[in-house]
Protein backbone atom coordinates (compact mmCIF):
# COMPACT_ATOMS: atom_id res chain seq x y z
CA UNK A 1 143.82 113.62 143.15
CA UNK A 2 139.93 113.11 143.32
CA UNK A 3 138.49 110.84 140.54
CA UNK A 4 136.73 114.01 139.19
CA UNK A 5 139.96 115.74 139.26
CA UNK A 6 141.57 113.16 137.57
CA UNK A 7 138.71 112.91 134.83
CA UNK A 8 138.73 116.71 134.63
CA UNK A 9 142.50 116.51 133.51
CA UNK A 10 141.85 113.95 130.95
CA UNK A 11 139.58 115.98 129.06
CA UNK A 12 142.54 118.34 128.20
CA UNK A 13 144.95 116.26 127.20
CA UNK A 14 144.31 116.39 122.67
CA UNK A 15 144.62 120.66 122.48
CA UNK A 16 143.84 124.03 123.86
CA UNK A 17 140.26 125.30 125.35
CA UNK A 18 137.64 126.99 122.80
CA UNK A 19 136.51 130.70 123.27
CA UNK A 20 134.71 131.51 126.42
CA UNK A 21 133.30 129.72 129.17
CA UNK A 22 130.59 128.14 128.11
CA UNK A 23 132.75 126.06 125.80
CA UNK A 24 131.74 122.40 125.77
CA UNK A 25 134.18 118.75 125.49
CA UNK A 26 134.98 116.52 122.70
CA UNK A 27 135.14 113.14 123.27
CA UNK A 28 136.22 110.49 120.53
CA UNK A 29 134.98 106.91 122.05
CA UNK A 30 136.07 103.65 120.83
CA UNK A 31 133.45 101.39 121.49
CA UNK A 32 135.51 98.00 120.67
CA UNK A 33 134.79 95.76 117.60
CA UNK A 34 131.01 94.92 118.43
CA UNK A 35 130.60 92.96 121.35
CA UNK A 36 129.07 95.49 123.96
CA UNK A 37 130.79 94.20 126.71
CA UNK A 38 134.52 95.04 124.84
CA UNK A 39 133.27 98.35 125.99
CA UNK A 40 135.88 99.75 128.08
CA UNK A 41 134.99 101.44 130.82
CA UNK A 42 136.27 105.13 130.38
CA UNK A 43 134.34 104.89 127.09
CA UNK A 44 130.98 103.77 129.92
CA UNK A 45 131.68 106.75 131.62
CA UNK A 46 131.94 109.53 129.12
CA UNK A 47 128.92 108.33 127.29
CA UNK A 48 127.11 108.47 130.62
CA UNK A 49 128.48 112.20 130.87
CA UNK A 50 127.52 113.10 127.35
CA UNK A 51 125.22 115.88 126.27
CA UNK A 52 125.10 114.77 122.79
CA UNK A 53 125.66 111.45 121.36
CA UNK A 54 126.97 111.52 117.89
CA UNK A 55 127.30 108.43 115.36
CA UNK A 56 127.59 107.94 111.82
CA UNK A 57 125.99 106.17 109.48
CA UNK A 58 125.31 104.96 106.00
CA UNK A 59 122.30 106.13 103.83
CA UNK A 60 119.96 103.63 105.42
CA UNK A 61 120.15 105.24 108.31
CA UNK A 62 121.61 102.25 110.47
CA UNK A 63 124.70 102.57 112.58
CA UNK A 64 126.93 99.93 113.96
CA UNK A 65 128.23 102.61 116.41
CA UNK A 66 124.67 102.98 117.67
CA UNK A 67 123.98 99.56 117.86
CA UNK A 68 127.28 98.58 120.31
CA UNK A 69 126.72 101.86 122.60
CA UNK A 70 122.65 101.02 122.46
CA UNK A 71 122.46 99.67 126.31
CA UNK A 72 124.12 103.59 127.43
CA UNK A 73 122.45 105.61 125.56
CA UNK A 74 119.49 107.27 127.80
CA UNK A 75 115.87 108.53 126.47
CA UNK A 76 117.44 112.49 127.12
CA UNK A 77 120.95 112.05 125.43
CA UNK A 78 120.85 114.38 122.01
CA UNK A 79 121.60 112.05 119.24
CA UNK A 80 123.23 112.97 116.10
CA UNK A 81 123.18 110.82 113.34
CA UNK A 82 125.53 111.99 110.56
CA UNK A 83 124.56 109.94 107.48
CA UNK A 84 127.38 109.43 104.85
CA UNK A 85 125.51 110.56 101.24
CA UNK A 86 127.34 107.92 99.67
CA UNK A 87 129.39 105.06 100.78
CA UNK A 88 130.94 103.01 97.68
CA UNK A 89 128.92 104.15 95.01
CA UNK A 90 129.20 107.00 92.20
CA UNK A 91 128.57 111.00 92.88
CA UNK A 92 128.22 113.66 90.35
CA UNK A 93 129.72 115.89 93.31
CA UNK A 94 132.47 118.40 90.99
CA UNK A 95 134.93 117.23 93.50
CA UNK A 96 134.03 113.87 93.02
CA UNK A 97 133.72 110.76 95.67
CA UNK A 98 136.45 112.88 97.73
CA UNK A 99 134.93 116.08 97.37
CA UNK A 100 131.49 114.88 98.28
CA UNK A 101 133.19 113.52 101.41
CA UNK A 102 135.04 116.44 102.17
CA UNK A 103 132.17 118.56 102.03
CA UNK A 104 129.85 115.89 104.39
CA UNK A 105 132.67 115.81 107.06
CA UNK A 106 133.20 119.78 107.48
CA UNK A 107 128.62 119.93 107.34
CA UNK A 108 128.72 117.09 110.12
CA UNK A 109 131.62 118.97 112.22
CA UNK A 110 130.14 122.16 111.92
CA UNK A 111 126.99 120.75 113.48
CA UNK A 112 128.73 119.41 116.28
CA UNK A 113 130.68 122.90 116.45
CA UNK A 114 127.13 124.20 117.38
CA UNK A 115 126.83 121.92 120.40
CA UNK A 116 129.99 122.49 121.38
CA UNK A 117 130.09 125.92 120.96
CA UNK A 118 126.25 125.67 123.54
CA UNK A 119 128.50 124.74 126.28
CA UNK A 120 127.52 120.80 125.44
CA UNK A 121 129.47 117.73 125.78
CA UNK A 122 129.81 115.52 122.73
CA UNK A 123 130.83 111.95 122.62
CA UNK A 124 131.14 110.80 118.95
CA UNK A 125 131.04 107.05 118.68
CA UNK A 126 133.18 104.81 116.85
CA UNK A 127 133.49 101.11 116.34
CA UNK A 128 137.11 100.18 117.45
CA UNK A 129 139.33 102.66 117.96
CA UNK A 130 138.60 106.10 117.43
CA UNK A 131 141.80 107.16 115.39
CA UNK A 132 142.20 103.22 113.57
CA UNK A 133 140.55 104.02 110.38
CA UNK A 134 137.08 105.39 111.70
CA UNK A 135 135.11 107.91 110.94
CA UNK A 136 135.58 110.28 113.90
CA UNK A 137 139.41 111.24 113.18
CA UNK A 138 137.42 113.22 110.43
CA UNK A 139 136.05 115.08 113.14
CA UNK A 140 138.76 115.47 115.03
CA UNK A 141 141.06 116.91 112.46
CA UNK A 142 138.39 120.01 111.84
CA UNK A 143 137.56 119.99 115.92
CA UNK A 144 140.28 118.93 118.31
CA UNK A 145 142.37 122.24 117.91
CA UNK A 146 139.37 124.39 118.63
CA UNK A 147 137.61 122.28 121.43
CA UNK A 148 139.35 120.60 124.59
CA UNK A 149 139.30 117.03 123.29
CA UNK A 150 139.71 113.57 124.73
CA UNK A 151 140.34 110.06 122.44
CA UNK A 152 138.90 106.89 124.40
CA UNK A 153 141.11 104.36 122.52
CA UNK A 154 139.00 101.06 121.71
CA UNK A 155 139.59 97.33 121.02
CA UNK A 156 140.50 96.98 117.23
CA UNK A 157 139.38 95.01 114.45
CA UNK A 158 142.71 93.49 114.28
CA UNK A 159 143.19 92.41 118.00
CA UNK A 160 139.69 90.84 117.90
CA UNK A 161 140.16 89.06 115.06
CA UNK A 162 143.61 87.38 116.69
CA UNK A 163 141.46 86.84 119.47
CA UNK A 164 138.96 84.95 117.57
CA UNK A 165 141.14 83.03 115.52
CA UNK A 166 143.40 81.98 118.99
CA UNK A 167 146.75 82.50 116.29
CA UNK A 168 149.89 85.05 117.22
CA UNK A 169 149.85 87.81 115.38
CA UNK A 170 153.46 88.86 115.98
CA UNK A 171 156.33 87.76 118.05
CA UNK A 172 159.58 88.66 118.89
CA UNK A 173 161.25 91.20 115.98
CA UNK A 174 158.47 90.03 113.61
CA UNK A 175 156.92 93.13 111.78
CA UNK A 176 152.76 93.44 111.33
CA UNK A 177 151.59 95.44 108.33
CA UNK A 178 148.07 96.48 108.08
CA UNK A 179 146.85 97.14 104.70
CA UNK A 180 143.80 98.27 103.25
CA UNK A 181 142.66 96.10 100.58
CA UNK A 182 141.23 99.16 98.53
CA UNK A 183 145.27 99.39 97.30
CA UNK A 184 145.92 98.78 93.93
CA UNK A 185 146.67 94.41 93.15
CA UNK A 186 150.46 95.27 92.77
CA UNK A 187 150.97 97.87 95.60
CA UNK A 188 148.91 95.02 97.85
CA UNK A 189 151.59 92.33 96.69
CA UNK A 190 154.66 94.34 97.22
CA UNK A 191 153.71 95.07 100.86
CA UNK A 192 152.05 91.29 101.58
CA UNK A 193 155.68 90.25 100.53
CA UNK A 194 157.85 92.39 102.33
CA UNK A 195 155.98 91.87 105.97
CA UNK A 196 156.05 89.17 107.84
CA UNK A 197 152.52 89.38 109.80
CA UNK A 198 149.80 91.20 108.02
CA UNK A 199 145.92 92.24 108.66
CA UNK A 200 144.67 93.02 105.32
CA UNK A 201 141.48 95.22 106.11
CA UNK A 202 138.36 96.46 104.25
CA UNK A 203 137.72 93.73 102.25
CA UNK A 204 134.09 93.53 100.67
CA UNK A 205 134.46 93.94 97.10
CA UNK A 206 138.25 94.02 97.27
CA UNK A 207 138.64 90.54 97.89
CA UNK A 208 139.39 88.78 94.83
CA UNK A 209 142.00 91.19 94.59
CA UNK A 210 143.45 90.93 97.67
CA UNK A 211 143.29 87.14 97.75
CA UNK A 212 144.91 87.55 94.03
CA UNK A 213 147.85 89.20 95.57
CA UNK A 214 148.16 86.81 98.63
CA UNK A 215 148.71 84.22 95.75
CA UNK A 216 151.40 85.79 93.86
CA UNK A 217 153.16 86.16 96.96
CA UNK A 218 153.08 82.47 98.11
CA UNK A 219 151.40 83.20 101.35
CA UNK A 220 147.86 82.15 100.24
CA UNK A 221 147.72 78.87 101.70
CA UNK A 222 148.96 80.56 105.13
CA UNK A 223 146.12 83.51 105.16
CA UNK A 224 142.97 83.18 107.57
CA UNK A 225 139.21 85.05 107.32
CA UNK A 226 137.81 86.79 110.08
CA UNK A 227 134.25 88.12 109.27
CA UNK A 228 132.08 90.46 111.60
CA UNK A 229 134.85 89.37 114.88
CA UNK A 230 132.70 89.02 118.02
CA UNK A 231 129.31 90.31 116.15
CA UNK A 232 126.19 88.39 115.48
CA UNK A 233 127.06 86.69 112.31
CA UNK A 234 130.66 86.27 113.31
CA UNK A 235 132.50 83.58 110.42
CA UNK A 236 135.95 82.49 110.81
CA UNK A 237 138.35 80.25 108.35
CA UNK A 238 140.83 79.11 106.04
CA UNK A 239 141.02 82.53 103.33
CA UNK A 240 141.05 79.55 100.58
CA UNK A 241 137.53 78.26 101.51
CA UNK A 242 135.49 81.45 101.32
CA UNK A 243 133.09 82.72 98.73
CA UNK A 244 134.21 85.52 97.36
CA UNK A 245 130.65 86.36 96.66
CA UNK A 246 129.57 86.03 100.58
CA UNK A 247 132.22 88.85 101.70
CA UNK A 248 131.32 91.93 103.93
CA UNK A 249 133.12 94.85 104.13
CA UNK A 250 133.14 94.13 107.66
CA UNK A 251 135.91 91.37 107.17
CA UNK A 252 139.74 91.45 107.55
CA UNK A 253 142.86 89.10 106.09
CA UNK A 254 145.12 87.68 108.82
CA UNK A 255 148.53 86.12 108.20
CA UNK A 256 149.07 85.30 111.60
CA UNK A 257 152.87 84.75 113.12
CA UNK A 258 155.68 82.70 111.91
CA UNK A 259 157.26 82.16 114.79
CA UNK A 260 157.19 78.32 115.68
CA UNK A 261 154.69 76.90 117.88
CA UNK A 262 155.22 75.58 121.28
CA UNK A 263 156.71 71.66 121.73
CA UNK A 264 154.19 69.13 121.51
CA UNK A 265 152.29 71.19 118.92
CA UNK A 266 151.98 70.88 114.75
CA UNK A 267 155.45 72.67 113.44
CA UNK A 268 154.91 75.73 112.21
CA UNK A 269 156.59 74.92 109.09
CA UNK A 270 155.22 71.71 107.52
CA UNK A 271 157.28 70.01 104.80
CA UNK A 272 155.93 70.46 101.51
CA UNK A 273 155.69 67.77 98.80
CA UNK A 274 157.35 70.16 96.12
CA UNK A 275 159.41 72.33 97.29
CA UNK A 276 161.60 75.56 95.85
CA UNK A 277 165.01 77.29 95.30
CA UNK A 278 164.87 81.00 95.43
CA UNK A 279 168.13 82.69 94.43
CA UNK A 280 168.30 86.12 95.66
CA UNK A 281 170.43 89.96 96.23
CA UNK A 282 170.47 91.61 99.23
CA UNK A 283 172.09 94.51 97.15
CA UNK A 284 175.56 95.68 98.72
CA UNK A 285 174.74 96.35 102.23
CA UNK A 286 172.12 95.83 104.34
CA UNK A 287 168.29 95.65 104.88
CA UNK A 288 168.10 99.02 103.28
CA UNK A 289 168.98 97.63 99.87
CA UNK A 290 166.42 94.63 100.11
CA UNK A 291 163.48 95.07 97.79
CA UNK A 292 160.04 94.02 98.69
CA UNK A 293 159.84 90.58 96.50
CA UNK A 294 163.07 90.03 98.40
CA UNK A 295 161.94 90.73 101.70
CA UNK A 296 159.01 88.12 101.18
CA UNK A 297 161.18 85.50 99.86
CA UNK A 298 163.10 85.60 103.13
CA UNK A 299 160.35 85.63 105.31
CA UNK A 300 158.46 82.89 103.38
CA UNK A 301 161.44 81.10 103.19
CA UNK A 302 161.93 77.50 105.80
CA UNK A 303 166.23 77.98 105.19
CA UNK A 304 168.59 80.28 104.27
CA UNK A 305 171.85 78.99 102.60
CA UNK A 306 174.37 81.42 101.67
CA UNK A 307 178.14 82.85 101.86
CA UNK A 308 178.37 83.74 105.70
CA UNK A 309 179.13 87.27 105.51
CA UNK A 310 176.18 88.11 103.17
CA UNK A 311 173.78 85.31 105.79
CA UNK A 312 174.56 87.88 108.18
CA UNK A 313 172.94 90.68 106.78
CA UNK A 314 169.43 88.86 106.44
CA UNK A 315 167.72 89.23 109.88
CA UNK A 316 167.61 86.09 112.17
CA UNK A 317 163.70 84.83 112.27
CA UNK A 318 162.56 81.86 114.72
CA UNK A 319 162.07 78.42 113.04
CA UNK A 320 164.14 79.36 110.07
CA UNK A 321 167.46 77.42 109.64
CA UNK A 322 170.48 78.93 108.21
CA UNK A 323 173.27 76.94 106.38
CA UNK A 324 176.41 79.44 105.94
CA UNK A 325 179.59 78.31 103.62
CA UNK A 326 182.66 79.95 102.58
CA UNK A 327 182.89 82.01 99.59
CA UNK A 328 184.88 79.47 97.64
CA UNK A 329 181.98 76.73 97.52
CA UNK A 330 179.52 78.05 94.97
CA UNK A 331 178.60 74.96 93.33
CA UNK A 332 178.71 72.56 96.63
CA UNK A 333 176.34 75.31 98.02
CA UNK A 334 173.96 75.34 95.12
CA UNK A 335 173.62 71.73 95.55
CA UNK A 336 172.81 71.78 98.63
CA UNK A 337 169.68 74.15 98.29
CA UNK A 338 168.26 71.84 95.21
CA UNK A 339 168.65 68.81 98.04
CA UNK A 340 166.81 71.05 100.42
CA UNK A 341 164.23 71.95 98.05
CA UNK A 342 163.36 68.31 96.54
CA UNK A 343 162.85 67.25 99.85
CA UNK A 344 160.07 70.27 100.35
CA UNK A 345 161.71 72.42 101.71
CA UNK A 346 161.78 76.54 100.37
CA UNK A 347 164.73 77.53 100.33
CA UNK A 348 166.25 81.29 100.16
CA UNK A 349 170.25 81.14 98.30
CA UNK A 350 171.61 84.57 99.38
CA UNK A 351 173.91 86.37 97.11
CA UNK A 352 175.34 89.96 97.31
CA UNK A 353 174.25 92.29 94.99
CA UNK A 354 172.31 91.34 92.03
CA UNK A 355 172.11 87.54 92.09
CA UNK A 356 172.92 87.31 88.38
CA UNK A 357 175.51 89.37 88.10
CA UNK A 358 178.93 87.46 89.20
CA UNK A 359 176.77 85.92 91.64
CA UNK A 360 174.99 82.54 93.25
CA UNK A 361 172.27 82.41 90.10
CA UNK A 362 174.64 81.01 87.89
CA UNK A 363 175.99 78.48 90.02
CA UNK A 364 172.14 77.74 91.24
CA UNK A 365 170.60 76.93 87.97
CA UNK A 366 174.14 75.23 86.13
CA UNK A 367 173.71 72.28 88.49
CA UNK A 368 169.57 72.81 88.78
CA UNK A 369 170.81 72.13 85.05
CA UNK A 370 171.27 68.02 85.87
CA UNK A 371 168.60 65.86 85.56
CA UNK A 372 168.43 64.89 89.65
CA UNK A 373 166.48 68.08 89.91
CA UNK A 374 165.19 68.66 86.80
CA UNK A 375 161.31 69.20 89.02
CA UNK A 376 162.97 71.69 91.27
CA UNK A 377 161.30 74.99 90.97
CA UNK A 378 164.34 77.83 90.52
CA UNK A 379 163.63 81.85 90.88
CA UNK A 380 166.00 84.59 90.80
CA UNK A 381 165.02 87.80 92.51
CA UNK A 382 166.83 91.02 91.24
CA UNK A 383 168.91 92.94 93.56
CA UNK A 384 170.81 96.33 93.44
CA UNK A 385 174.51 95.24 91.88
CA UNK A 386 177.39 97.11 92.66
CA UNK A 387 177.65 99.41 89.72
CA UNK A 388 174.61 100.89 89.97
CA UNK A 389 174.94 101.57 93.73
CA UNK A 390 178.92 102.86 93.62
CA UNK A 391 177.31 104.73 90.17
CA UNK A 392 174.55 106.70 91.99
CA UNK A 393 176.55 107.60 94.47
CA UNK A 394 178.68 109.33 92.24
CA UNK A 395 176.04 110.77 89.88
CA UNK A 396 174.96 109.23 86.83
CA UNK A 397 178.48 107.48 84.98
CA UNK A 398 176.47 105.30 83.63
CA UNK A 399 174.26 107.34 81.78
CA UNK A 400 175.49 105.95 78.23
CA UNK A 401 177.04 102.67 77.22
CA UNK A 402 179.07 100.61 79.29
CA UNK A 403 180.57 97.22 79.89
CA UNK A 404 180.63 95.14 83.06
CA UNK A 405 183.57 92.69 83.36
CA UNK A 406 185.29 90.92 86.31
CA UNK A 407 189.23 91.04 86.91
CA UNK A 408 189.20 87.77 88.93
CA UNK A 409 190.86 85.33 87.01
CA UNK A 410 189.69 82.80 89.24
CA UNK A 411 187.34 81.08 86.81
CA UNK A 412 188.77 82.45 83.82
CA UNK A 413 192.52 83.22 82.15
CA UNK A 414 194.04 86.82 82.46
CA UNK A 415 194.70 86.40 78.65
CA UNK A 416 190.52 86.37 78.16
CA UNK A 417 190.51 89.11 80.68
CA UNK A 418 192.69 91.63 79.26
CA UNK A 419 191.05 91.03 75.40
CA UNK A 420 188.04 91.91 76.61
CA UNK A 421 189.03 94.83 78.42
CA UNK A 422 190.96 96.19 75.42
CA UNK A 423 187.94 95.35 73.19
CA UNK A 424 185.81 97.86 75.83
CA UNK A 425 187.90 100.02 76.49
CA UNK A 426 188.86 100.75 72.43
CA UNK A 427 185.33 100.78 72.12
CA UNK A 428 185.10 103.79 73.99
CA UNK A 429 182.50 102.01 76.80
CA UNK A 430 182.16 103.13 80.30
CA UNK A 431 183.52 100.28 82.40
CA UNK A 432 182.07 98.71 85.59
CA UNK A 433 184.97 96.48 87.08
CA UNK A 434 184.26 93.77 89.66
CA UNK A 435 186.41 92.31 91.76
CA UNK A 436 189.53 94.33 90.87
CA UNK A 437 191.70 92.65 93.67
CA UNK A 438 192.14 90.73 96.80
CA UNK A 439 194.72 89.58 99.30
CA UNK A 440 195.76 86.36 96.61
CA UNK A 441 195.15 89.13 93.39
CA UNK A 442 197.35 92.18 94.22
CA UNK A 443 198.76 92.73 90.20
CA UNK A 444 195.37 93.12 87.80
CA UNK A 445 194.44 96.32 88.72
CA UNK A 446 198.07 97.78 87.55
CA UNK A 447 197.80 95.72 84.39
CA UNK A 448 194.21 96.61 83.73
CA UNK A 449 195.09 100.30 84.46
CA UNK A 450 198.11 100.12 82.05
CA UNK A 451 195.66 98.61 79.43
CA UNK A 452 193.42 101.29 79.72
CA UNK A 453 195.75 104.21 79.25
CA UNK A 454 196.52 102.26 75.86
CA UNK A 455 193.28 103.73 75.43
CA UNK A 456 192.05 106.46 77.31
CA UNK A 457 193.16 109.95 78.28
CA UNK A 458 195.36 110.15 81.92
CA UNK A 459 192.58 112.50 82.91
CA UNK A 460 189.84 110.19 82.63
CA UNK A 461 187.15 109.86 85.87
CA UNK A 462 187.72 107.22 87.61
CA UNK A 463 185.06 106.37 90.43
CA UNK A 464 186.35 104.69 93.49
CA UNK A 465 183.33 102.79 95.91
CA UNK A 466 184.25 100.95 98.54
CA UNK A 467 181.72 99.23 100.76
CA UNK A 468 178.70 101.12 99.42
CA UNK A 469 175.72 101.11 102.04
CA UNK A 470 178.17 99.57 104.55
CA UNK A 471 180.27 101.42 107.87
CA UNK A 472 183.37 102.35 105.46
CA UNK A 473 181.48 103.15 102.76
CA UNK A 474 183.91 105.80 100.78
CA UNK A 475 183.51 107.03 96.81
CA UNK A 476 186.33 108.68 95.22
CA UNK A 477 186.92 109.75 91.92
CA UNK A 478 190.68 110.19 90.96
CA UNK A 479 192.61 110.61 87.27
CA UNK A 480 192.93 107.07 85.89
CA UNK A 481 196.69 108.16 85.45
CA UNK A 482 196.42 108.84 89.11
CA UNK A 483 194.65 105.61 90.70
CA UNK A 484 196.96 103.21 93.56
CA UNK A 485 196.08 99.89 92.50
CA UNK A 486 197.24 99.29 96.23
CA UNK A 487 194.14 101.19 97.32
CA UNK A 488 191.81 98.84 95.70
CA UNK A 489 190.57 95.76 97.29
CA UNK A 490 187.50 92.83 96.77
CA UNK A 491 185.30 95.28 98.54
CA UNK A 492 185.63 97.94 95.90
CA UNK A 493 183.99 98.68 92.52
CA UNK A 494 185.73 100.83 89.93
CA UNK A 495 184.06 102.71 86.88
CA UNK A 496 186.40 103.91 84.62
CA UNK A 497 184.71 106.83 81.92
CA UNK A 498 184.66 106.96 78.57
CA UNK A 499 185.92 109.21 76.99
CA UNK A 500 182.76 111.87 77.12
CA UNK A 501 182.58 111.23 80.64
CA UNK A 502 182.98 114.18 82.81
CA UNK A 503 183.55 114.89 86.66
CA UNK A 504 182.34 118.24 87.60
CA UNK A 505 182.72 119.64 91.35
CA UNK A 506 179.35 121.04 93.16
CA UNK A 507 178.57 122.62 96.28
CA UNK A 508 176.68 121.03 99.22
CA UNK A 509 175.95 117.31 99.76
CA UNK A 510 173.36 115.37 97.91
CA UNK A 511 173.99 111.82 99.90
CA UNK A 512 175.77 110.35 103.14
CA UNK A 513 179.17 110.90 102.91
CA UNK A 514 179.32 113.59 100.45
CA UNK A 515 181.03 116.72 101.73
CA UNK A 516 180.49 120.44 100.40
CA UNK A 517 182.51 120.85 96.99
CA UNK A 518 182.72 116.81 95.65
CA UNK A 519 182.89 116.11 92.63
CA UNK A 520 180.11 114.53 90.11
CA UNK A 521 180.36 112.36 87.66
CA UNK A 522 178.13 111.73 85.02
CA UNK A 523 178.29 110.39 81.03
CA UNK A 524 176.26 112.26 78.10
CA UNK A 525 173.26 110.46 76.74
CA UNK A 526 174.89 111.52 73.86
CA UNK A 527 177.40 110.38 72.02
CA UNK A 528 179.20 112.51 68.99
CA UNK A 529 179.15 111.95 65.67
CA UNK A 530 182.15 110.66 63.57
């Protein structure tokens, strides 16, 4: 194929031709992040092909576009400038700031329509890449079904400002989230702590905020400045050492990779003087359940110390150490994190579940308790525990009061146990039940369920999870006169109703696993009077 073959193809490739002949080609060019010579040179060659150049630009009348492209741009090229009528300030549009920019973007397209519609090729300009946050995807949503269309990708923000900073972004299974830093503080946090890479863009007059949020997610101290990348005026840094007043918009965030540097060079992960024990749930399955705080802790975290089966569902990341135990060792384990931690290290505890509900908090903060690490900094993250999961699977059982106990009599006597659950149960409380049995515990569930009929109708719900969020995930809901305490294992939650509680069968399936005609279960916010 002839290079003029091959170019005509290209033009093609975003939608269908426009009405008659004499129909004339969009082009969207990235023109890199400012440094003419980033350029590429497709984007050389359709600008030396254009009919009309097109750029946009704020009410002063200056573009940046125009500025990069300046060099190919000849004396007979038709230029159109589409000025923005505002940029950050207010409008007394009726549609306000988004209807005033509604209204400029179909004016502008509709002006390049008329070129287009001459038989005229139009290359709009745009800094970086066309379709990365820049103006011209405006123009291509109201034009690129109408016109045959081509998109010149460009060099983005975000790769120059890597480049210029000489840091990784991403390696490996690392994630990179790019932001804009007009999001709200706490919408800014929850996504700087559930990434592990991050460009944080649009900065400006967003930047107290943003470096507000990159505090209350720890990661301050690790976030770098990148002003005006390969421009005149180009300023790089440390995030903590810049004026907030001196900001452009023109500037991104970078936390840059993780992963450990090569042999030879500073580790990645210094040793801090104070360190920090962060105790939290991974929910009852897998990433999935993990909320953002959660996801940051892990990330920020230099080890993970935990019961091996729930260390295995936190993903492996380079540089991080992991310290896995059997379930038996709660308090040797929690003492081994505080050691970690008053040595500088941060430390992640993993727990299933919620982390404070029959889980590694308590164990954490009784011996953070003694006065060796009485300076040890101690969080507990929530997670999603195992009655609300096995409950929404099932509907909504715990929709009115209800009691949470444990059946283990591991660290407790069955004699407590069974008061408790007669006190509950005569109280006419739904009942969450951990731990109902295991391959040492095969008798409490029969007791408990003979207990309970003391109480409670033979027809009352019973909800049977098992593995919730994991490969044998299974929810049943059986007559409590009915349930095989043989059938219930440590991987398995029971909720036994009240007696209000009702289990009503529907049609079609509402979540995985659910087939056509299951039952419901839910309890009345209401509860009858005397």
């Amino acid at each position: 194929m002839s290079a003029s073959a091959e170019r005509e193809s290209r033009t093609g490739t975003g939608t269908g031709a426009g009405p008659g002949t004499g129909t004339g080609r969009l082009y969207g060019v990235g023109l890199g992040p400012g440094d003419p010579s980033l350029i590429t040179v497709r984007a050389v060659e359709v600008i030396g092909e254009a009919d009309v150049v097109a750029y946009h630009s704020a009410r002063h009348g200056r573009s940046i576009a125009r500025r990069i492209a300046d060099r190919y741009i000849r004396p007979d090229h038709i230029e159109e400038r589409l000025m923005y009528p505002i940029t950050v300030e207010t409008t007394d549009h009726p549609g306000g700031y988004r209807g005033a920019l509604d209204d400029f973007y179909e004016e502008a397209s509709a002006r390049l329509a008329e070129h287009l519609d001459a038989g005229r090729t139009v290359a709009v300009l745009a800094e970086g890449d066309p379709l990365f946050y820049g103006s011209y995807q405006h123009m291509h949503k109201r034009l690129a079904h109408r016109y045959p269309t081509e998109v010149i990708p460009g060099v983005t923000s975000i790769s120059a400002a890597a480049a210029r900073l000489g840091e990784p972004l991403v390696e490996a299974e690392e994630v990179l989230t790019v932001i804009p830093g007009t999001l709200p503080e706490e919408e800014l946090t929850a996504r700087l702590a559930s990434t592990d890479s991050a460009v944080v863009m649009k900065l400006g007059r967003t930047f107290p905020t943003v470096r507000r949020a990159l505090e209350r997610t720890g990661r301050l101290e690790d976030a770098r400045y990148v002003e005006r990348a390969t421009m005149d005026g180009e300023r790089t840094g440390a995030l903590t050492d810049i004026d907030p007043d001196s900001v452009p918009y023109f500037s991104v965030a970078v936390l840059p990779s993780k992963v450990a540097v090569l042999p030879g060079q500073a580790p990645a992960r210094t040793p801090r003087v104070r360190g920090e024990v962060v105790v939290v749930g991974t929910g009852p399955a897998g990433p999935l359940w993990l909320t953002p705080e959660t996801r940051g802790a892990l990330a920020a975290a230099d080890d993970l110390v935990g019961y091996t089966t729930y260390l295995d569902r936190v993903p492996q990341r380079p540089g991080q150490r992991r310290h896995g135990s059997d379930n038996k060792v709660e308090s040797e384990r929690a003492e081994f994190a505080l050691d970690l931690a008053r040595r500088g290290h941060r430390v992640a505890v993993i727990s299933g579940g919620d982390p404070g509900v029959f889980a590694m908090a308590t164990a954490v903060l009784e011996v953070a308790a003694q006065d060796a690490y009485a300076d040890v900094p101690v969080r507990v993250l929530p997670g999603v525990t195992a009655a609300n999961a096995v409950a929404a699977r099932a509907g909504a059982p715990l929709g009115h009061d209800y009691a949470t106990l444990s059946l283990s009599d591991r660290l407790k006597p069955w004699e407590v146990i069974a008061e408790r659950l007669a006190a509950a149960a005569a109280a006419d409380l739904v009942l969450a039940l951990y731990n109902p049995g295991s391959r040492s515990r095969t008798w409490q569930v029969g007791k408990a369920k003979e207990l309970l009929l003391e109480h409670r109708a033979p027809d009352t719900p019973v909800v049977v999870g098992r593995d919730i969020g994991g490969p044998g995930e299974s929810v049943r809901v059986v007559r409590l006169a009915d349930l095989v305490p043989e059938e219930v294992d440590m991987r398995t939650l029971l909720i036994v109703g009240s007696s209000q509680t009702r289990a009503v069968g529907r049609d079609g399936g509402t979540h995985a696993g659910e087939s056509e005609g299951e039952q419901v279960v839910w309890t009345p916010r209401r509860y009858p009077e005397a």
